[in-house]
PDB file of N, CA and C in Angstrom:
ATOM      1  N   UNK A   1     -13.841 -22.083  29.574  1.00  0.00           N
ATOM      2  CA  UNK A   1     -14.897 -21.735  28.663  1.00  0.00           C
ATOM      3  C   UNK A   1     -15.935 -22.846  28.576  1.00  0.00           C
ATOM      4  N   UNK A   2     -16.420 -23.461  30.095  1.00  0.00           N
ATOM      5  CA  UNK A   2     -17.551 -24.740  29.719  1.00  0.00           C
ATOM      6  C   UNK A   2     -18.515 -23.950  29.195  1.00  0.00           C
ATOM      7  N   UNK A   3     -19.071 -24.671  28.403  1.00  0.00           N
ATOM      8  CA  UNK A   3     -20.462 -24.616  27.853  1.00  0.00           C
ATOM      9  C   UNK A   3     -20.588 -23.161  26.620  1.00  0.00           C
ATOM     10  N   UNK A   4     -19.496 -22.678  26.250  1.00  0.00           N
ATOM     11  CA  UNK A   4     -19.358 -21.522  25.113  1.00  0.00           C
ATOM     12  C   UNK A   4     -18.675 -22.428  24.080  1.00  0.00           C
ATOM     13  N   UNK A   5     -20.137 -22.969  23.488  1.00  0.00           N
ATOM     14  CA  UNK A   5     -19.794 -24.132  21.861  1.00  0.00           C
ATOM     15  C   UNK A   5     -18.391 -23.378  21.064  1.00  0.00           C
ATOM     16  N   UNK A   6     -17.903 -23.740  20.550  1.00  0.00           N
ATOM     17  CA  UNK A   6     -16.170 -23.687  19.571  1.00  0.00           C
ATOM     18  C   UNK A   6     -16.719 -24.158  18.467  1.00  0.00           C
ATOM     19  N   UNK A   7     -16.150 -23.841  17.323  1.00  0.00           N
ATOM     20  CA  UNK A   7     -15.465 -24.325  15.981  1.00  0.00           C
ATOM     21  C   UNK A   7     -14.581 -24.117  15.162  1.00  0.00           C
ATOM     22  N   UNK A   8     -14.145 -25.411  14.873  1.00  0.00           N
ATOM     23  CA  UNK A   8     -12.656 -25.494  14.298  1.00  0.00           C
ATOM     24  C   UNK A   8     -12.408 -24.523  12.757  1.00  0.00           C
ATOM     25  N   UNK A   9     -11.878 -23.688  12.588  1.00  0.00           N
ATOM     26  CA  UNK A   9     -11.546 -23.185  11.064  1.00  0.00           C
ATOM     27  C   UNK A   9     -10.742 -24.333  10.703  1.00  0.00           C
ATOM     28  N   UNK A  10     -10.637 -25.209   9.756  1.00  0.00           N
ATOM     29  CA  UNK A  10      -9.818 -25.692   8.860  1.00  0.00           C
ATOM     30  C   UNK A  10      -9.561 -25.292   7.098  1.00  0.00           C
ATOM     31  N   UNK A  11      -8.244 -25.317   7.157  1.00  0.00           N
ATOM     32  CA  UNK A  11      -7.416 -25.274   6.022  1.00  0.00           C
ATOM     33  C   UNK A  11      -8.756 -25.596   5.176  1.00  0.00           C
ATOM     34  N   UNK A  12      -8.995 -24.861   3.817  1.00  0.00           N
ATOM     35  CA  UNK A  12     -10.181 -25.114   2.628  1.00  0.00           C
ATOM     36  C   UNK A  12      -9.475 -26.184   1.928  1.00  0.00           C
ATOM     37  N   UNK A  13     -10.370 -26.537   0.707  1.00  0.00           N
ATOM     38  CA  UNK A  13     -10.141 -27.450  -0.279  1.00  0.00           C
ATOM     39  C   UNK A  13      -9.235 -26.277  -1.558  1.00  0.00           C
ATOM     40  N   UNK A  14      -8.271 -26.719  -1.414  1.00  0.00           N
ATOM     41  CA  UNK A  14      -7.520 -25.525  -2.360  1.00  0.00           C
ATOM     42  C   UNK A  14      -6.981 -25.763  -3.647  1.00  0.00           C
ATOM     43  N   UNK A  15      -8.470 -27.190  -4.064  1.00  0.00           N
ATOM     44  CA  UNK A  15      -7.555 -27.456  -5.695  1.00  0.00           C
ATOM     45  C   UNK A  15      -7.440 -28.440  -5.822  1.00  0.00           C
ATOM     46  N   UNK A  16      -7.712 -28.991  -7.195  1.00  0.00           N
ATOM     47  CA  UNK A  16      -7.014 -30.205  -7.816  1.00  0.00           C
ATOM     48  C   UNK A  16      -5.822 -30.430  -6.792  1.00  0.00           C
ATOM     49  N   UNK A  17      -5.767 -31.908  -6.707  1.00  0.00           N
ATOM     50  CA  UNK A  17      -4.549 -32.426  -6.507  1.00  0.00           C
ATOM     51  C   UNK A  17      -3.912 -31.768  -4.788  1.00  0.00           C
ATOM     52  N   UNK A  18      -4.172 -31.225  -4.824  1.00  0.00           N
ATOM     53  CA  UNK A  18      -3.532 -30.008  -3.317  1.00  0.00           C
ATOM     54  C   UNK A  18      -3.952 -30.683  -2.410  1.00  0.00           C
ATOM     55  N   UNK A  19      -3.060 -31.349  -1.692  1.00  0.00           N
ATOM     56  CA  UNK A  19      -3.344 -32.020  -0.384  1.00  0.00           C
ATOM     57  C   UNK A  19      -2.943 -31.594   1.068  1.00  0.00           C
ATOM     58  N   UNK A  20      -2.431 -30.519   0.666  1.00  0.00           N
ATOM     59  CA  UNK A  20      -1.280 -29.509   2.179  1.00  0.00           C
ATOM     60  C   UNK A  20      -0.981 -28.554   1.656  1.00  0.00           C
ATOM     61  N   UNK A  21      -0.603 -27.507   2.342  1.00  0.00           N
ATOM     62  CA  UNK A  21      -0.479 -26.553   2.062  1.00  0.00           C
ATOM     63  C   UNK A  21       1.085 -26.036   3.360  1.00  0.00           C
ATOM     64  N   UNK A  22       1.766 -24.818   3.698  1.00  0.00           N
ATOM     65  CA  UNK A  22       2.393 -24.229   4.291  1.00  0.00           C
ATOM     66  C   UNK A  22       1.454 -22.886   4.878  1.00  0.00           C
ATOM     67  N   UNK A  23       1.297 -22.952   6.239  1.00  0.00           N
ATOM     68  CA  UNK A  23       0.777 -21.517   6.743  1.00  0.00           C
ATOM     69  C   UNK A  23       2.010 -20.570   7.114  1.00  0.00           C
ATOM     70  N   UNK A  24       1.955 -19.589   6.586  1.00  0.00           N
ATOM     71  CA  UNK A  24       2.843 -18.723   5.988  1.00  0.00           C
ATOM     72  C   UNK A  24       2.590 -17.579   6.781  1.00  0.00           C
ATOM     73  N   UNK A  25       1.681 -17.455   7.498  1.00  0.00           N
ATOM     74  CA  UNK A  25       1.235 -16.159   8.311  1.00  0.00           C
ATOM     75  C   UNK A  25      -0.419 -15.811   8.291  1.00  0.00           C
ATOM     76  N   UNK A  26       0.101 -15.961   9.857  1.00  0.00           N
ATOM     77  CA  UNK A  26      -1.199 -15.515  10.816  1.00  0.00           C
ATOM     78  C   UNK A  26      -1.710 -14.080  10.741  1.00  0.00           C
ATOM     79  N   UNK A  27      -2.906 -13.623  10.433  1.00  0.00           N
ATOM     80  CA  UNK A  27      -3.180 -12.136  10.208  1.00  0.00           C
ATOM     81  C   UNK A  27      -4.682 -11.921  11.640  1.00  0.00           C
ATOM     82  N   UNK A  28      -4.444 -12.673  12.353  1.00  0.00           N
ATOM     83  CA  UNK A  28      -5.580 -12.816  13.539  1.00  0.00           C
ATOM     84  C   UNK A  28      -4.825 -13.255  14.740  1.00  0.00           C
ATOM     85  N   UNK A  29      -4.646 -13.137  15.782  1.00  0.00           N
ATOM     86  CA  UNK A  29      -4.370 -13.615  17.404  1.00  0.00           C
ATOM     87  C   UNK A  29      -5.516 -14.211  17.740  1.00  0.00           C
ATOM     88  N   UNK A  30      -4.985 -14.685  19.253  1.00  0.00           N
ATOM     89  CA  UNK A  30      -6.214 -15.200  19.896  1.00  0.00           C
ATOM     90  C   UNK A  30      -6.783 -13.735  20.840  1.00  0.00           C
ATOM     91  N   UNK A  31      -8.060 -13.953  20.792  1.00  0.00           N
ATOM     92  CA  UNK A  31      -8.444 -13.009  21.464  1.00  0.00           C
ATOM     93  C   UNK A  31      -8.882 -12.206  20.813  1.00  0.00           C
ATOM     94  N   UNK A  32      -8.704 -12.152  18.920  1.00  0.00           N
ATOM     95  CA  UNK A  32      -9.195 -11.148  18.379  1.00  0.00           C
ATOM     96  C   UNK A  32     -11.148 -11.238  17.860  1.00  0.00           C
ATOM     97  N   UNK A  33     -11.445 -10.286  17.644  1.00  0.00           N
ATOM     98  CA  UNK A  33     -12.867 -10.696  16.861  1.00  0.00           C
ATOM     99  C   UNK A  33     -12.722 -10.586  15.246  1.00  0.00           C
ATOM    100  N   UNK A  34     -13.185 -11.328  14.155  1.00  0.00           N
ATOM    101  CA  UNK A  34     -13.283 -11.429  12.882  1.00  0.00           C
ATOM    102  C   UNK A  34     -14.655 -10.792  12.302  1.00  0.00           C
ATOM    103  N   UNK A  35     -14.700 -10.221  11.533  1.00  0.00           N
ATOM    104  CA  UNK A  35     -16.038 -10.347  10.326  1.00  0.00           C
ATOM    105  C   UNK A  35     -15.728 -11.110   9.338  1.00  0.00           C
ATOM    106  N   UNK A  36     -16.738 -11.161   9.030  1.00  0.00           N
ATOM    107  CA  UNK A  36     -17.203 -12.871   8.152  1.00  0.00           C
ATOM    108  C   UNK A  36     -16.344 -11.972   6.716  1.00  0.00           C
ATOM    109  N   UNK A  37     -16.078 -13.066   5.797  1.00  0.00           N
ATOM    110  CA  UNK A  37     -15.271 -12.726   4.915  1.00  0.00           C
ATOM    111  C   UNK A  37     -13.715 -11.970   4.907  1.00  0.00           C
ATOM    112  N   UNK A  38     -13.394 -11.305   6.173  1.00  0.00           N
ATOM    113  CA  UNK A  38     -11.736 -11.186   6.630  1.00  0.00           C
ATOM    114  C   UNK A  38     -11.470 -11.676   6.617  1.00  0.00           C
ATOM    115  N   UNK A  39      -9.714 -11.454   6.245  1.00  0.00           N
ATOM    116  CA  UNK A  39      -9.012 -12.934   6.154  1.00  0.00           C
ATOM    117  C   UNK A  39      -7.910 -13.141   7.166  1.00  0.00           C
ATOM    118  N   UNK A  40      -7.480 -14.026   7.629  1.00  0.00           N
ATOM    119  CA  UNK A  40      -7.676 -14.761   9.097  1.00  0.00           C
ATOM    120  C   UNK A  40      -6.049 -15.262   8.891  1.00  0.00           C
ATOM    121  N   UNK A  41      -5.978 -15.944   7.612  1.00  0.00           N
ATOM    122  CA  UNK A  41      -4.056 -16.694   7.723  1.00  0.00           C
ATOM    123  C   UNK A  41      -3.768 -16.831   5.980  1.00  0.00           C
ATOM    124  N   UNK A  42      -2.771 -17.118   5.733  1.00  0.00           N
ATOM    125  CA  UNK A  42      -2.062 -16.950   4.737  1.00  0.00           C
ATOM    126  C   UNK A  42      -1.490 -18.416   4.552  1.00  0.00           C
ATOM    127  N   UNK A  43      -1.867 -19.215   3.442  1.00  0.00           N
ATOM    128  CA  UNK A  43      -1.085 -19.982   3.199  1.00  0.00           C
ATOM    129  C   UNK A  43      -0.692 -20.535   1.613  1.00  0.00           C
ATOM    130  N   UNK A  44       0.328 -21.055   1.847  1.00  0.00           N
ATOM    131  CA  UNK A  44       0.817 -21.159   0.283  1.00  0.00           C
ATOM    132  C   UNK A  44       0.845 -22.905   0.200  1.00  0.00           C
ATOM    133  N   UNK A  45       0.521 -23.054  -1.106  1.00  0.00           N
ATOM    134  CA  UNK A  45       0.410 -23.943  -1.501  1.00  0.00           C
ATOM    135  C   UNK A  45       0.578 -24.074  -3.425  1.00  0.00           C
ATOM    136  N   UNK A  46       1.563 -24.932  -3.448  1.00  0.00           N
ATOM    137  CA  UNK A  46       1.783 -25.289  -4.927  1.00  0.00           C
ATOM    138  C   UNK A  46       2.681 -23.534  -5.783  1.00  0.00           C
ATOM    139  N   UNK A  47       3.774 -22.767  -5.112  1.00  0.00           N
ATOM    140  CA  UNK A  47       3.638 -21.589  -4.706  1.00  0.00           C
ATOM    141  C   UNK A  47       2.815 -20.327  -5.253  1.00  0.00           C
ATOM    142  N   UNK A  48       1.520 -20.701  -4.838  1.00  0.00           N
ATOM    143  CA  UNK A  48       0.279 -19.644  -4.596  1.00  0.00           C
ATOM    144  C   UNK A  48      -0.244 -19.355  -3.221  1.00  0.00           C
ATOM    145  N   UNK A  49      -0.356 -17.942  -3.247  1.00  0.00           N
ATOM    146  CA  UNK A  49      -0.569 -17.760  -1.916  1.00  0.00           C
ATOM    147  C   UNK A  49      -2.134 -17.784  -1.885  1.00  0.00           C
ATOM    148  N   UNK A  50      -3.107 -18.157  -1.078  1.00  0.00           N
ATOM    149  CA  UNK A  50      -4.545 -18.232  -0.205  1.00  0.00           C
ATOM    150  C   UNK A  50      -4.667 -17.453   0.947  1.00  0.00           C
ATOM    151  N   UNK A  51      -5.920 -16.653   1.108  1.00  0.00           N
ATOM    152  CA  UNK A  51      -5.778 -16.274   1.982  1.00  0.00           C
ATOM    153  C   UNK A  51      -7.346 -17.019   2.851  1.00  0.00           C
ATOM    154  N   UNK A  52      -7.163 -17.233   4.018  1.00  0.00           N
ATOM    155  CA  UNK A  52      -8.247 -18.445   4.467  1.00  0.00           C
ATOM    156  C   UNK A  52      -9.240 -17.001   5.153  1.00  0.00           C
ATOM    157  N   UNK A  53     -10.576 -16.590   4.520  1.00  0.00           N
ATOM    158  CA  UNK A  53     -10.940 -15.638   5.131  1.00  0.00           C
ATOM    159  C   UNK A  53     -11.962 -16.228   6.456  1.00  0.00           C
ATOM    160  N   UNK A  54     -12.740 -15.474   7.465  1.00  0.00           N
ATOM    161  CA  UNK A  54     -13.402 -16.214   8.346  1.00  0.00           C
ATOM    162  C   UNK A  54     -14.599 -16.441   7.246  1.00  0.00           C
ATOM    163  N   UNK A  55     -15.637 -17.190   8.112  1.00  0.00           N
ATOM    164  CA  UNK A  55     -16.820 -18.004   7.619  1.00  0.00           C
ATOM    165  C   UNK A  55     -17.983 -17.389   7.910  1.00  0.00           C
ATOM    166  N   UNK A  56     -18.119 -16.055   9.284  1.00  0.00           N
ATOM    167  CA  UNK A  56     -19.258 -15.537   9.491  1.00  0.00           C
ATOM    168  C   UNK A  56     -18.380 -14.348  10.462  1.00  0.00           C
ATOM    169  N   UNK A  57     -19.181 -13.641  11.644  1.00  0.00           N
ATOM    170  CA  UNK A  57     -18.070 -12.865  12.498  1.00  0.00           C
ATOM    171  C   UNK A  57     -18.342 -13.961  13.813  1.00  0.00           C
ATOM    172  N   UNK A  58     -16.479 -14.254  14.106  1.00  0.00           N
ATOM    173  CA  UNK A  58     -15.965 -15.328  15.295  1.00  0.00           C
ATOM    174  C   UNK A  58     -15.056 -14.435  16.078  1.00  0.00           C
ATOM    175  N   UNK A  59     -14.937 -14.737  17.557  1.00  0.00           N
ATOM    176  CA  UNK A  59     -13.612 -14.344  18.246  1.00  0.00           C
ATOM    177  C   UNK A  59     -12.750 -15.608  18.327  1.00  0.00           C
ATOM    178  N   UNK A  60     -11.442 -15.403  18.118  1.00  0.00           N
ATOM    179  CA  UNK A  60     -10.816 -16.242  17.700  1.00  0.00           C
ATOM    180  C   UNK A  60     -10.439 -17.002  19.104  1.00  0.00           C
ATOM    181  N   UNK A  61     -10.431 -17.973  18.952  1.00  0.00           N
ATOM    182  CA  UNK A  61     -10.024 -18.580  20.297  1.00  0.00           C
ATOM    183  C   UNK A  61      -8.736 -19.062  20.813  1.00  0.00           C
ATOM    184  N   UNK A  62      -8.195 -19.656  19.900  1.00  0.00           N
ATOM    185  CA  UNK A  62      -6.790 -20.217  20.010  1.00  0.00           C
ATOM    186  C   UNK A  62      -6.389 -20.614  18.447  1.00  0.00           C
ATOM    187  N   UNK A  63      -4.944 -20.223  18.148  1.00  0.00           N
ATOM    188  CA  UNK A  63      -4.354 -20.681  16.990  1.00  0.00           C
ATOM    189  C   UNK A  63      -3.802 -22.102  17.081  1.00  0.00           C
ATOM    190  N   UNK A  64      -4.159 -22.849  16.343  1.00  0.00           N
ATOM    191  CA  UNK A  64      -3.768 -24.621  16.152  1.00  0.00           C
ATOM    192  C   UNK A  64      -2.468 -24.894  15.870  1.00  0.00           C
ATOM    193  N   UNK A  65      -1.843 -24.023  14.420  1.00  0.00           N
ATOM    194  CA  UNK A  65      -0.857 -24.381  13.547  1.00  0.00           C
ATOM    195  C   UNK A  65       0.026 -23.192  14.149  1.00  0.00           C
ATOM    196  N   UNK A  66       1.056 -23.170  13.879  1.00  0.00           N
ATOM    197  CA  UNK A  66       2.074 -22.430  13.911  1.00  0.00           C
ATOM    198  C   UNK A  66       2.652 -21.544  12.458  1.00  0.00           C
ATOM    199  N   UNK A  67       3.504 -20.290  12.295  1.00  0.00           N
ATOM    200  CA  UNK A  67       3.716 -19.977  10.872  1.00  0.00           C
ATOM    201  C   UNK A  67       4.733 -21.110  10.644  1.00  0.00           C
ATOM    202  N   UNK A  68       4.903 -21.446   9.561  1.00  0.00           N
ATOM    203  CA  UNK A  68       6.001 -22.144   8.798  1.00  0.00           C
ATOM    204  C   UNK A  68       5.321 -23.605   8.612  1.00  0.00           C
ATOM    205  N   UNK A  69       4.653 -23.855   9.485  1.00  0.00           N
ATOM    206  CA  UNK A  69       3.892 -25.150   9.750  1.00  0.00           C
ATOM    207  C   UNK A  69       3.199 -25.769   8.130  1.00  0.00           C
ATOM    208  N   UNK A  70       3.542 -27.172   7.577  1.00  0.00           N
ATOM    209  CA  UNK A  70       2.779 -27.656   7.070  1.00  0.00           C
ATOM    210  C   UNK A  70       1.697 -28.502   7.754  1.00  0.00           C
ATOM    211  N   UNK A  71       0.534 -27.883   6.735  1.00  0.00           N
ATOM    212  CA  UNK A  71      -0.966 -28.345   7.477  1.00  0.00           C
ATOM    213  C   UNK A  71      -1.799 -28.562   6.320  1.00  0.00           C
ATOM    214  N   UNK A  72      -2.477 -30.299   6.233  1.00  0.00           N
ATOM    215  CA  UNK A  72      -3.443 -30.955   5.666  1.00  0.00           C
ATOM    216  C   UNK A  72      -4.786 -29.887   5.138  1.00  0.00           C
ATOM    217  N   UNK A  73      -5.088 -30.012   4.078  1.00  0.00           N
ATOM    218  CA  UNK A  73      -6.909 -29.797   3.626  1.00  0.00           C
ATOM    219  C   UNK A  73      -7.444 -30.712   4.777  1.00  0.00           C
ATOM    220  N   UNK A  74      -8.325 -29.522   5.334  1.00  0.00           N
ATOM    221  CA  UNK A  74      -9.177 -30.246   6.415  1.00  0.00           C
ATOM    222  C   UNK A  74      -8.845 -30.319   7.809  1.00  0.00           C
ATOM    223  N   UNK A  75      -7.353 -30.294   8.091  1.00  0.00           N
ATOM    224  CA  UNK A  75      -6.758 -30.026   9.461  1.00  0.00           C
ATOM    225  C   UNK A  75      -7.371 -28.778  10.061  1.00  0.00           C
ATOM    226  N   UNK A  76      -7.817 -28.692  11.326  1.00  0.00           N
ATOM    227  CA  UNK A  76      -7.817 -27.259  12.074  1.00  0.00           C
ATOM    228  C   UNK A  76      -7.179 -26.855  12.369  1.00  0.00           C
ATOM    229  N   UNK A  77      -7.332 -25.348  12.038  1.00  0.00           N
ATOM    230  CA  UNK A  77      -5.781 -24.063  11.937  1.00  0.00           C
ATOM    231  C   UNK A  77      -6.160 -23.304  12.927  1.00  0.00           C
ATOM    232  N   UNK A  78      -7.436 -22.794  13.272  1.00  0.00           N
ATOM    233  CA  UNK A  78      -7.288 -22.142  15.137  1.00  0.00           C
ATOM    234  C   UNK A  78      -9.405 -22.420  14.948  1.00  0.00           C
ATOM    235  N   UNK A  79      -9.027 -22.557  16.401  1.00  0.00           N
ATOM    236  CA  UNK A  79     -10.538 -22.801  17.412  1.00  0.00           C
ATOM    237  C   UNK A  79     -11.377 -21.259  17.832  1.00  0.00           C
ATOM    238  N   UNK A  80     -12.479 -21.192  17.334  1.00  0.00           N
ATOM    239  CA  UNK A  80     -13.537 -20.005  17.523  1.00  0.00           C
ATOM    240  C   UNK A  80     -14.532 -20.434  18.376  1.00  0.00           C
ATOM    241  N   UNK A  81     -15.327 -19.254  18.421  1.00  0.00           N
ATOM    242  CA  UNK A  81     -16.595 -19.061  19.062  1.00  0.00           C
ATOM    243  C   UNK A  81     -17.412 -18.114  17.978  1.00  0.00           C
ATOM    244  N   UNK A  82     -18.682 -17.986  18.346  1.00  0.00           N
ATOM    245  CA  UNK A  82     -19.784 -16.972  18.173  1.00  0.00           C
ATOM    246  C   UNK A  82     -19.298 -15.739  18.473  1.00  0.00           C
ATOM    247  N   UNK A  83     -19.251 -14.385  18.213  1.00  0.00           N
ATOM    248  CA  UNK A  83     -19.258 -13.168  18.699  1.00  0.00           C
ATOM    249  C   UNK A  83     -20.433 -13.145  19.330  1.00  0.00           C
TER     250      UNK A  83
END
């Protein structure tokens, strides 16, 4: 994929104090396309569940984290493109 720019989705700011979270489930593959505001992965934190929706419409490129995986505010959870 030279020259088809990427960007990273990372884990949001999910709160006072909340520094990590658990991704709990993937609701996107690679390969899929998103609209902006769908939501993309599931993670719990402090036990509340989040759901991380996309940011605009992306095809997803590759997933970062794994389910069960603890992952940082700010870590990247899977790599996009532009539709």
């Amino acid at each position: 994929m030279a020259g088809i720019p990427v960007e990273d989705i990372v884990v949001p700011d999910l709160g006072d104090q909340v520094a990590e979270a658990t991704l709990t489930r993937w609701l996107v593959g690679a390969g899929d396309l998103v609209v902006e505001g769908d939501p993309i992965a599931e993670v719990e934190a402090e036990k509340v569940n989040v759901e991380i929706p996309a940011p605009r419409t992306l095809h997803v490129v590759e997933l970062l984290a794994s389910e069960g995986q603890t992952v940082a505010v700010g870590q990247p959870i899977a790599r996009t493109r532009d539709a």
